[in-house]
Protein backbone atom coordinates (compact mmCIF):
# COMPACT_ATOMS: atom_id res chain seq x y z
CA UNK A 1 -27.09 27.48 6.65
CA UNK A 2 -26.81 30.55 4.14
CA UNK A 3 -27.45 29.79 0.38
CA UNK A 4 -24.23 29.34 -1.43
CA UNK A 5 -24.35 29.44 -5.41
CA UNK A 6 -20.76 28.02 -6.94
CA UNK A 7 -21.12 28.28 -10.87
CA UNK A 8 -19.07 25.38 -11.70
CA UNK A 9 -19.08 25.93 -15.85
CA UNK A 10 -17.97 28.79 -15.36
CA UNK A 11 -15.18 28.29 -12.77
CA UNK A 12 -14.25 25.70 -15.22
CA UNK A 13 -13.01 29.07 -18.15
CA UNK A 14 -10.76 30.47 -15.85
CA UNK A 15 -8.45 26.75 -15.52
CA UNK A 16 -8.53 27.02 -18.74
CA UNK A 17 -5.44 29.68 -18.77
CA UNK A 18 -1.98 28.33 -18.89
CA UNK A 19 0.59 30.00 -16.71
CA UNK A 20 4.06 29.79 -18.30
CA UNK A 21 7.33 29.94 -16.11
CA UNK A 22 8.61 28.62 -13.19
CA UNK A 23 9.72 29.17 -9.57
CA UNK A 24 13.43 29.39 -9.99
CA UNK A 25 15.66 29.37 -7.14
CA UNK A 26 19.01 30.51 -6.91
CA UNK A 27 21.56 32.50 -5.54
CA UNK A 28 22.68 35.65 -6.21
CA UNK A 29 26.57 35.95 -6.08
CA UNK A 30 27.58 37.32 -9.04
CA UNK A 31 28.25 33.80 -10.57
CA UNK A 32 25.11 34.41 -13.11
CA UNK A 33 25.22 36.57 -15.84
CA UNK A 34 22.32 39.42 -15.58
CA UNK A 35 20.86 38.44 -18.90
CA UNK A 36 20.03 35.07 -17.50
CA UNK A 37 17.76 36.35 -14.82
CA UNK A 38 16.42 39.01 -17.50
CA UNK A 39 15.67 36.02 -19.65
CA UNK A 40 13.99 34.13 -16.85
CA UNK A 41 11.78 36.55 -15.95
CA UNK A 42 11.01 37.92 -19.25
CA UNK A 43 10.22 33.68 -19.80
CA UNK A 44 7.31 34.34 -16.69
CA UNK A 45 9.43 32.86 -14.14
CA UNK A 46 9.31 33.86 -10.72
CA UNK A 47 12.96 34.12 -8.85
CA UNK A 48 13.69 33.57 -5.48
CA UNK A 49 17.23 34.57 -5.03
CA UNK A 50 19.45 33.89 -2.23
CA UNK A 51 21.90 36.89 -1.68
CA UNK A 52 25.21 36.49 -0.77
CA UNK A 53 26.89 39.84 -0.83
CA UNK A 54 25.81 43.50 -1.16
CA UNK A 55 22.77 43.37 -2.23
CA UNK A 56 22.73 46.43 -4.78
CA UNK A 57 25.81 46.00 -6.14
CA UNK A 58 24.66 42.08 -7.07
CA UNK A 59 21.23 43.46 -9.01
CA UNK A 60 22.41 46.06 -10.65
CA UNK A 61 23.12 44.65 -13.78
CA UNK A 62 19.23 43.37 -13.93
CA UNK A 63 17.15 45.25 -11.55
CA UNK A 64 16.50 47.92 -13.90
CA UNK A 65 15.42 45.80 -17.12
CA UNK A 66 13.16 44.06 -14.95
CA UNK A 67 11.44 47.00 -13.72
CA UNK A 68 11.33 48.68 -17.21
CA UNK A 69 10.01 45.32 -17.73
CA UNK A 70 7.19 45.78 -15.90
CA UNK A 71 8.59 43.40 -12.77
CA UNK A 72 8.84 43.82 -9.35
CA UNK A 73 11.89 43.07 -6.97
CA UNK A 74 11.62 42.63 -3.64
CA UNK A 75 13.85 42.07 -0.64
CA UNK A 76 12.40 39.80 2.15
CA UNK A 77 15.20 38.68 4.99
CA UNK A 78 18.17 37.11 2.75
CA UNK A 79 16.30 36.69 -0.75
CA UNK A 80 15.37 38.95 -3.24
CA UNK A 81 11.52 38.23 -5.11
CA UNK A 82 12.00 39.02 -8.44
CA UNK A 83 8.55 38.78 -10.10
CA UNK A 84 7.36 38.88 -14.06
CA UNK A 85 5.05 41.43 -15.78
CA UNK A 86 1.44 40.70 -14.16
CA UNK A 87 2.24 39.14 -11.10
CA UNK A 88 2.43 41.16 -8.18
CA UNK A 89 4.54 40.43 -4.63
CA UNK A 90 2.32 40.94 -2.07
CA UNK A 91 3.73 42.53 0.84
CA UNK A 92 0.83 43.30 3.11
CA UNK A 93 1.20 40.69 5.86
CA UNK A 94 4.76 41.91 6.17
């Protein structure tokens, strides 16, 4: 059996940090004013957003604030990932 060291104090530092936001589901019809997905994001939430409709017509009103943001939006079968400022959507086992 190999020799496994596991620092446990410090381990302990890093759940120290708190994350703030959410998972929010939803759907994205048009029903929800842009700002309120802006907010939610801006907030550290995490959106995963059912689309019903044409997809680029729906996020236009936010996509761009989130980017400028520092988000990321991504489109995975019927949802769009819309993600906060330091947390990335991986895609790699796509």
């Amino acid at each position: 059996m190999s020799d496994f060291k596991l620092n446990l104090s410090e381990a302990e530092e890093h759940l120290d940090e708190e994350v703030d936001g959410d998972v929010v589901l939803g759907v994205l019809d048009g029903s929800t004013p842009d700002r309120e997905w802006i907010d939610a994001v801006e907030g550290g939430s995490v959106l995963v957003l059912a689309v019903e409709g044409d997809l680029n017509e729906l996020a236009n009103g936010f996509a761009r604030p989130i980017k400028e943001l520092g988000g990321s939006l991504t489109h995975f079968r019927r949802f769009l990932i819309v993600a906060p400022p330091g947390l990335d959507i991986d895609t790699d086992r796509l």
